[in-house]
C-alpha atoms as a PDB file:
ATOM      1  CA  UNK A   1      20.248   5.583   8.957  1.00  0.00           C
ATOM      2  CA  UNK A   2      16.348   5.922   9.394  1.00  0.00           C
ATOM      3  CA  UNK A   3      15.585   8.577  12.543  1.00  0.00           C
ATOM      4  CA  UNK A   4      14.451   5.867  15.894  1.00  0.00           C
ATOM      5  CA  UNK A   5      10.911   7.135  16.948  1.00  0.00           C
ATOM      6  CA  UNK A   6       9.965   6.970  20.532  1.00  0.00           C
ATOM      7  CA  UNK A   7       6.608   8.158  22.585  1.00  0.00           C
ATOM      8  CA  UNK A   8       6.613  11.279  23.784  1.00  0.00           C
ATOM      9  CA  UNK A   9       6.646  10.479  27.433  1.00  0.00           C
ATOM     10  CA  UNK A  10       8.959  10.803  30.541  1.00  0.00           C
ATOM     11  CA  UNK A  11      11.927   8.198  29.084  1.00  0.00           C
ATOM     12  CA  UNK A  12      11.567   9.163  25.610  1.00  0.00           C
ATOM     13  CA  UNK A  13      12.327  12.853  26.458  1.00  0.00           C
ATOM     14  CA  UNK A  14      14.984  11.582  28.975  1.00  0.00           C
ATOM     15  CA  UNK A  15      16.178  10.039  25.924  1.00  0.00           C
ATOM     16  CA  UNK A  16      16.165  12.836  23.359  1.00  0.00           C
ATOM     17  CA  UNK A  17      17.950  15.053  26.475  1.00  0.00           C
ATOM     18  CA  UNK A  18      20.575  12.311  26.077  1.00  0.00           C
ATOM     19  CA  UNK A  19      20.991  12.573  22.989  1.00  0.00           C
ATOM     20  CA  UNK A  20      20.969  16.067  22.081  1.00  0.00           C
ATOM     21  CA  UNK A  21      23.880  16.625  24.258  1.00  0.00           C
ATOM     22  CA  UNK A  22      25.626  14.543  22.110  1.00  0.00           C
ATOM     23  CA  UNK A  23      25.200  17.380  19.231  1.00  0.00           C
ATOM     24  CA  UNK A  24      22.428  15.433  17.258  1.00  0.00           C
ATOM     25  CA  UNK A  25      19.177  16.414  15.871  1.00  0.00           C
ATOM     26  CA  UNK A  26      15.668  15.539  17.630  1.00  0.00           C
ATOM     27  CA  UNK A  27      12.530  16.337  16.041  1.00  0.00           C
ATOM     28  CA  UNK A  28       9.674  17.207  18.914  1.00  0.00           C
ATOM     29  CA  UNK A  29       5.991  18.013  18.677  1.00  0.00           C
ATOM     30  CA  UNK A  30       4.972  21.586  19.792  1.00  0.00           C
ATOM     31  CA  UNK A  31       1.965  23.589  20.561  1.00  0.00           C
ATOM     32  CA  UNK A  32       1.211  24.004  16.549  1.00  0.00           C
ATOM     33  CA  UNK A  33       3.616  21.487  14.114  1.00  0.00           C
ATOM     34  CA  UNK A  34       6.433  19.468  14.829  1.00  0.00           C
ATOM     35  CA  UNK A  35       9.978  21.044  15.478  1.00  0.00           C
ATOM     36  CA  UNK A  36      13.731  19.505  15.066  1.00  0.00           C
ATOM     37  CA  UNK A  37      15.943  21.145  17.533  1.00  0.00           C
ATOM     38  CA  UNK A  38      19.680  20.807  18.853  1.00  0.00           C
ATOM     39  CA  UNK A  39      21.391  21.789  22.115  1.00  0.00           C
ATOM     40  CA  UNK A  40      22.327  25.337  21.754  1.00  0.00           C
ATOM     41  CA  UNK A  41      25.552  24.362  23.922  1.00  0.00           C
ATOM     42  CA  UNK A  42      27.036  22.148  21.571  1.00  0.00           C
ATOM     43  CA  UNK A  43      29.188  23.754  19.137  1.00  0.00           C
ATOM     44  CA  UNK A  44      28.113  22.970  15.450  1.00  0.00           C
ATOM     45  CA  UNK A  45      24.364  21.990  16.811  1.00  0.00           C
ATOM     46  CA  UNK A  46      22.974  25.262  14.399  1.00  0.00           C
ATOM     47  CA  UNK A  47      24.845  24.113  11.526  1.00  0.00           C
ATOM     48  CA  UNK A  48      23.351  20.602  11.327  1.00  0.00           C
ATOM     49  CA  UNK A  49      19.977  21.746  12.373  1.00  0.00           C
ATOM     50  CA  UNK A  50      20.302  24.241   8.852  1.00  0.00           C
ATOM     51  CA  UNK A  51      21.801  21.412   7.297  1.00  0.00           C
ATOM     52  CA  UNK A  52      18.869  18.924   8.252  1.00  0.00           C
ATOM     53  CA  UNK A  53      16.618  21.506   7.181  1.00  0.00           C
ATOM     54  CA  UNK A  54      18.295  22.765   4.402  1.00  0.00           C
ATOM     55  CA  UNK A  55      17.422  26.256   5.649  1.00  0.00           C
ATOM     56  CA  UNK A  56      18.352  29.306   4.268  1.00  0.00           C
ATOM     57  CA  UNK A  57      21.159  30.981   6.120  1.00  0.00           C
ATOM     58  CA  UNK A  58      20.237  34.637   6.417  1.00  0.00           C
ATOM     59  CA  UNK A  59      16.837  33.115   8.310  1.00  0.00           C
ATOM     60  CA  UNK A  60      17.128  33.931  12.028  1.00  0.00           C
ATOM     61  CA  UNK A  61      15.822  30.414  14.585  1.00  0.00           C
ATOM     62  CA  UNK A  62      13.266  30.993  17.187  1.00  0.00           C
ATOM     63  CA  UNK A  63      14.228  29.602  21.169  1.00  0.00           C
ATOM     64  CA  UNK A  64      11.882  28.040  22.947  1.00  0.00           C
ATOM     65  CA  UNK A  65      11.792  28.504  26.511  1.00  0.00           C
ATOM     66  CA  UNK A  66      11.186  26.183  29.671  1.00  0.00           C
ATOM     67  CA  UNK A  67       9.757  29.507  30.987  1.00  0.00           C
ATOM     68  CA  UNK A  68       9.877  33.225  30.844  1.00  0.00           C
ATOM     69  CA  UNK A  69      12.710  33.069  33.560  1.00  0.00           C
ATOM     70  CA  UNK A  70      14.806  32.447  31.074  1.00  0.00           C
ATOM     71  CA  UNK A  71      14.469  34.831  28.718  1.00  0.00           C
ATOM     72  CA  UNK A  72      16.146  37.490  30.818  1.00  0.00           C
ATOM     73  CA  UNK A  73      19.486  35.073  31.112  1.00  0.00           C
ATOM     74  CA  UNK A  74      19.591  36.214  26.732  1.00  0.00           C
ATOM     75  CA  UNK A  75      17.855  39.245  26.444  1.00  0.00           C
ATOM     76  CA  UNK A  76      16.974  42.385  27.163  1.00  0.00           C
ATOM     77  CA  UNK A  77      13.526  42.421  29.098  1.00  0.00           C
ATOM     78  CA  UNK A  78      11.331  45.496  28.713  1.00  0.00           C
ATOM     79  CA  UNK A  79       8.155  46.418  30.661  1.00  0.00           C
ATOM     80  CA  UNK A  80       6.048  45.509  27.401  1.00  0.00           C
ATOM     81  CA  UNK A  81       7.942  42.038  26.928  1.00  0.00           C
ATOM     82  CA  UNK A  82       6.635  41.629  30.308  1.00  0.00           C
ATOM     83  CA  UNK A  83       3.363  41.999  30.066  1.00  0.00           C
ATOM     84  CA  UNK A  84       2.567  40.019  27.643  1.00  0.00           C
ATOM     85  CA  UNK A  85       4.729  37.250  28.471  1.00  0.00           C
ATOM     86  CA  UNK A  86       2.897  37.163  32.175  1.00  0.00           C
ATOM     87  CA  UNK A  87      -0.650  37.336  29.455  1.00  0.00           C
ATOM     88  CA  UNK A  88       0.068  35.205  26.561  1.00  0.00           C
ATOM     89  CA  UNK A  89       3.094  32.479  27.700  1.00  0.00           C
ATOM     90  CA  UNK A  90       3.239  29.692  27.370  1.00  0.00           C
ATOM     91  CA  UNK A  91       1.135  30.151  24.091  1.00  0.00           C
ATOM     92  CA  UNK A  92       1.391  31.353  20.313  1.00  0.00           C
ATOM     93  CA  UNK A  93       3.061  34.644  20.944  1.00  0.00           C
ATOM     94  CA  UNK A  94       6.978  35.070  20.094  1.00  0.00           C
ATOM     95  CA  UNK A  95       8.996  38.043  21.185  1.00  0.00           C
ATOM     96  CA  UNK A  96      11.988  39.496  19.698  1.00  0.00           C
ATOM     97  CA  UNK A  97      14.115  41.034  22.197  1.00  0.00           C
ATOM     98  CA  UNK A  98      17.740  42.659  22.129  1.00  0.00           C
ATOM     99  CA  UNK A  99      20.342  40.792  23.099  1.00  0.00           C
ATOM    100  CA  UNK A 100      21.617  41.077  26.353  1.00  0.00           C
ATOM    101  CA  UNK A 101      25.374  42.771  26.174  1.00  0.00           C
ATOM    102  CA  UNK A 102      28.024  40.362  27.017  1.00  0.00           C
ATOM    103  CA  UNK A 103      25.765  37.124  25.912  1.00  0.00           C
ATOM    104  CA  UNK A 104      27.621  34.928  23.073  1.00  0.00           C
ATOM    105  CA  UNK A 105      25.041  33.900  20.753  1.00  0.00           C
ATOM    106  CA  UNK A 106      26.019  31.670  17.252  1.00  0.00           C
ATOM    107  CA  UNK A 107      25.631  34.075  14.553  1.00  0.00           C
ATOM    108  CA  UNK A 108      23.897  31.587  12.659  1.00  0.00           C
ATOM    109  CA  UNK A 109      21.052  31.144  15.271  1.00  0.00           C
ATOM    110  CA  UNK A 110      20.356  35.521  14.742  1.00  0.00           C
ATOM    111  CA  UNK A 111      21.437  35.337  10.990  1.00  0.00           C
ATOM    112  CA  UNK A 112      23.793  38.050  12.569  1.00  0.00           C
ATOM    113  CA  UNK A 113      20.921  40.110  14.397  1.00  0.00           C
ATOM    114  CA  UNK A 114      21.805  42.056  17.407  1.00  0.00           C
ATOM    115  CA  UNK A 115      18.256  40.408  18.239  1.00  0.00           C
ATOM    116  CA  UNK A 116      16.496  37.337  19.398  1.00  0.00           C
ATOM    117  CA  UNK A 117      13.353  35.524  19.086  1.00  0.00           C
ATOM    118  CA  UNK A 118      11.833  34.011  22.181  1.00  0.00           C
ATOM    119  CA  UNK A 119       8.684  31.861  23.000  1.00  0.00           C
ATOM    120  CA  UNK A 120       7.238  29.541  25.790  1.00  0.00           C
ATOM    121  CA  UNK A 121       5.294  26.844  24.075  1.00  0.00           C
ATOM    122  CA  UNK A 122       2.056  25.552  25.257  1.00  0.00           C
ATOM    123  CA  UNK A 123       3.221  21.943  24.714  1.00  0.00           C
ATOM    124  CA  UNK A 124       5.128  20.123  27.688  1.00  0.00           C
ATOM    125  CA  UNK A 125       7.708  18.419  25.534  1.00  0.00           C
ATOM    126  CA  UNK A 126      10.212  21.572  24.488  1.00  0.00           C
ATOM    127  CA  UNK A 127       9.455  23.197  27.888  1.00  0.00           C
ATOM    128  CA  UNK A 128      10.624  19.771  29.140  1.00  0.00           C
ATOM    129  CA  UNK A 129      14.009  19.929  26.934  1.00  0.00           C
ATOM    130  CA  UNK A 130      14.556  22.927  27.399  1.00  0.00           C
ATOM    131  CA  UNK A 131      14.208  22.871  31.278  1.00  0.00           C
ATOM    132  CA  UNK A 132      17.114  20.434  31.328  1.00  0.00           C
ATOM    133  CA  UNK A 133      19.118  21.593  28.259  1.00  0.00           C
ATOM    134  CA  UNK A 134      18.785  26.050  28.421  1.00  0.00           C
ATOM    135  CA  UNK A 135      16.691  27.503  25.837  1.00  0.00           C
ATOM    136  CA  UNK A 136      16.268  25.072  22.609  1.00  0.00           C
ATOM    137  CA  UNK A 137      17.122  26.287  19.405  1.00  0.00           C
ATOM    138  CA  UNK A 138      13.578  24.820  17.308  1.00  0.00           C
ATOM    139  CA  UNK A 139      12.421  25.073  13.771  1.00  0.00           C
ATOM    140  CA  UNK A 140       9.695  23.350  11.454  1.00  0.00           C
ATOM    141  CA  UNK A 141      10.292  19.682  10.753  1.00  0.00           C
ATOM    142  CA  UNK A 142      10.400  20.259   6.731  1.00  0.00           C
ATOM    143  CA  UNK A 143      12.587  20.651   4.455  1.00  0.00           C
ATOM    144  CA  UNK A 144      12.594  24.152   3.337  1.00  0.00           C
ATOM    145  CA  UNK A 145       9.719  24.490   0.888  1.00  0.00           C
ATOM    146  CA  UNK A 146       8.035  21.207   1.896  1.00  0.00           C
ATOM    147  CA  UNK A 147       4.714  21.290   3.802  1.00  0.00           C
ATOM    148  CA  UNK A 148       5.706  21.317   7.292  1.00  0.00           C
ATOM    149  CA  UNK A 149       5.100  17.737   8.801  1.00  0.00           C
ATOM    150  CA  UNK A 150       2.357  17.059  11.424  1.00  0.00           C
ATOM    151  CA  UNK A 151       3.202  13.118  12.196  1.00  0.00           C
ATOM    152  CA  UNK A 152       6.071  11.032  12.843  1.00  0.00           C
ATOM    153  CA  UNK A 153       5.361   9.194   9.578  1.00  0.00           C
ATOM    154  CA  UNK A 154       5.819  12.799   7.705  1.00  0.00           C
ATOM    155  CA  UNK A 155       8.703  13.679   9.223  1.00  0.00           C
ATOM    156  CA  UNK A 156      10.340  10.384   8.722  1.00  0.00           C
ATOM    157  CA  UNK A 157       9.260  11.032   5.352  1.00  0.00           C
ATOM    158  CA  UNK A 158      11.329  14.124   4.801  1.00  0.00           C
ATOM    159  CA  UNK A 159      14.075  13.799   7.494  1.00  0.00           C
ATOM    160  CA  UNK A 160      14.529  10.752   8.494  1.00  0.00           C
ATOM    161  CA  UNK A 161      17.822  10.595   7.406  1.00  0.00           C
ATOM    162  CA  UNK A 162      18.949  13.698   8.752  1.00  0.00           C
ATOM    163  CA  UNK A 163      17.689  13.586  12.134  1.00  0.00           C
ATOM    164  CA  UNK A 164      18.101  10.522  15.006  1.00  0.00           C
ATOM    165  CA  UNK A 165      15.236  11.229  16.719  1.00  0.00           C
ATOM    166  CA  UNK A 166      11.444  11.253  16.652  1.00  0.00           C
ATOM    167  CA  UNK A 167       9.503  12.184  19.800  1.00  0.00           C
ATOM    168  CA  UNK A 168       6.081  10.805  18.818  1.00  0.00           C
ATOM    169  CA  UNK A 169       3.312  12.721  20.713  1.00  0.00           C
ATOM    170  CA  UNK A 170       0.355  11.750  17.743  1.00  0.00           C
ATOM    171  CA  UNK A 171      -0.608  14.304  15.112  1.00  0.00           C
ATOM    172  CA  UNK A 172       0.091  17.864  15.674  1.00  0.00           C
ATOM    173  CA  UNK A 173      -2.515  20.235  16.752  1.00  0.00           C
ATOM    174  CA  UNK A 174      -1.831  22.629  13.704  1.00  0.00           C
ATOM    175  CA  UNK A 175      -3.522  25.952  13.531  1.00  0.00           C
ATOM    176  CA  UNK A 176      -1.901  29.710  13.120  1.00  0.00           C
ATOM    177  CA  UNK A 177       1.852  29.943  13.684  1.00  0.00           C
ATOM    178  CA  UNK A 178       2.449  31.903  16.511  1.00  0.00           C
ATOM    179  CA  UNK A 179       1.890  36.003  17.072  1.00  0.00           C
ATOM    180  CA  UNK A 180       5.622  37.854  16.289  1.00  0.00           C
ATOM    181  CA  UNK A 181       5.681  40.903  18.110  1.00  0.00           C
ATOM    182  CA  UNK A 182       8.859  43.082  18.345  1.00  0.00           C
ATOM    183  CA  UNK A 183       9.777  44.795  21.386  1.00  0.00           C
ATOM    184  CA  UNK A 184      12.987  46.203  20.682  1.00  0.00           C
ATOM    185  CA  UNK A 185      11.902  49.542  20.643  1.00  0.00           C
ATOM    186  CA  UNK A 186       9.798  52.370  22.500  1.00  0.00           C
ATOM    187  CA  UNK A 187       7.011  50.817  20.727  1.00  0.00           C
ATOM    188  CA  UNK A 188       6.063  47.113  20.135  1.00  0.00           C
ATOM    189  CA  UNK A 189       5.843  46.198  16.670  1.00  0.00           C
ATOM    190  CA  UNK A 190       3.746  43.651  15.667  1.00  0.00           C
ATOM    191  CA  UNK A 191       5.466  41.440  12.444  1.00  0.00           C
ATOM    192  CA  UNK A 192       3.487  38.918  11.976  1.00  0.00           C
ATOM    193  CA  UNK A 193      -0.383  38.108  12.792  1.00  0.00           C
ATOM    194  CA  UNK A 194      -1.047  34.413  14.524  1.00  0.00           C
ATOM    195  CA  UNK A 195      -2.271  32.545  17.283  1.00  0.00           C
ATOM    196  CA  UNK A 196      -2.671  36.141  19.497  1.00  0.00           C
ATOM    197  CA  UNK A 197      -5.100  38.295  17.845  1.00  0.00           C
ATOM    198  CA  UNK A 198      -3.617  41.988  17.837  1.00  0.00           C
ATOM    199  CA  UNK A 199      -6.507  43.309  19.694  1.00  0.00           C
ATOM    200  CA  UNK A 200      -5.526  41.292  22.491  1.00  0.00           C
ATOM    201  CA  UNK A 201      -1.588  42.159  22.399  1.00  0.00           C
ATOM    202  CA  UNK A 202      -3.296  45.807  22.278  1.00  0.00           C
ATOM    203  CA  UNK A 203      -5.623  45.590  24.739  1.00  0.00           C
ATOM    204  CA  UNK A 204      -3.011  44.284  27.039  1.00  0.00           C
ATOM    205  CA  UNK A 205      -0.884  46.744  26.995  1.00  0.00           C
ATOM    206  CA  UNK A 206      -3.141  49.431  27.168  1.00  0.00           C
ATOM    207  CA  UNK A 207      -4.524  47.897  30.348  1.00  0.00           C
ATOM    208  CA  UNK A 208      -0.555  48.348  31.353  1.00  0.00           C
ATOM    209  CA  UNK A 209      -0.593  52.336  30.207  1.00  0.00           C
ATOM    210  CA  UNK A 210       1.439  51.103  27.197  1.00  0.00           C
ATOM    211  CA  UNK A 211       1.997  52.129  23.602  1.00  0.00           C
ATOM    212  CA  UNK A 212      -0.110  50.100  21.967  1.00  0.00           C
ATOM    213  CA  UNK A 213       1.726  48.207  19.381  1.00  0.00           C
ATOM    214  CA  UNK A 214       2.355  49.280  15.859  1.00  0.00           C
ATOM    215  CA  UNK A 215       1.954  47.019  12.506  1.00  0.00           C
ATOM    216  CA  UNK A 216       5.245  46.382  10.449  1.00  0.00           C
ATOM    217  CA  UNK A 217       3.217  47.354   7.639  1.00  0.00           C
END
């Protein structure tokens, strides 16, 4: 059966909240391109989003967060993380964090990391989800390998069968995925160059008497 597609307003995301707490898949516009996510509570919700996406399973899944509050309820939250979530969240900047001891994550959402990746989207729809669901497991709506999709139509195109719903907020805004920066250790790490230019992530923690961030290069 074809995915329904709703607008992405008030009663279709009271919708998809209804829906992904019956364990389904909902694909979701975002800050950059569209997203399918699950409800991290419901058990088997990772498998059919790798399954819809026909992901690789050694691939670790980004959350995205209602706010930076709740990072600290699954990870570790150093000075640096701090900083530049107060600077750069919501926006393009993900964090990878430790896990905090005693948290139960699936090992399929860390691809069996003793890390997580974390990120406050400049888009109101996931921080809507994930205000009423907890943190919302969220990956490109595309097959593996496929162009990632940046309209209903698209998605439809490549998932409609997989998923059972579409929240239609218009084209995507594209542009760079988001700034990875890892801050795991004494020194943040920068692994991947995005939306946040390293100069910035540098400057602002140097204006925090920081390390300033290595590359992973």
């Amino acid at each position: 059966m074809t995915a329904a597609v709703v607008r992405d307003d008030d009663a279709g995301r009271a919708a998809a909240i209804r829906i992904l707490r019956e364990g389904v898949v909902v694909a979701l516009p975002t800050d950059t391109v569209y997203g399918i996510g699950v409800d991290l509570s419901v058990p088997g919700g990772i498998e059919r989003l790798f399954e819809a996406k026909r992901r690789p399973a050694d691939r670790a899944i980004v959350l995205l967060l209602a706010d930076a509050g709740q990072a600290a309820t699954l990870a570790e939250w150093p000075l640096a993380a701090a900083v530049l979530a107060e600077a750069f969240w919501p926006g393009g900047l993900t964090l990878v964090l430790p896990q905090r001891p005693g948290v139960a994550l699936p090992m399929e959402l860390t691809a069996g990391r003793a890390t997580i990746g974390l990120r406050v989207p400049d888009h109101p729809s996931p921080r809507a989800l994930a205000a009423a669901l907890g943190p919302l497991p969220v990956t490109s709506a595309n097959i593996s390998g496929l162009p990632e999709a940046r309209t209903a139509d698209e998605i439809l195109t490549q998932l409609g069968d997989a998923i059972d719903l579409v929240l239609d907020g218009g084209p995507s805004r594209g542009g760079p995925p988001s700034t990875v920066v890892d801050c795991t250790g004494e020194v943040p790490r920068i692994l991947r160059s995005g939306a946040i230019a390293p100069a910035d992530v540098a400057a602002r923690l140097r204006s925090a008497s920081l390390p300033e961030p290595k590359s992973a290069s």
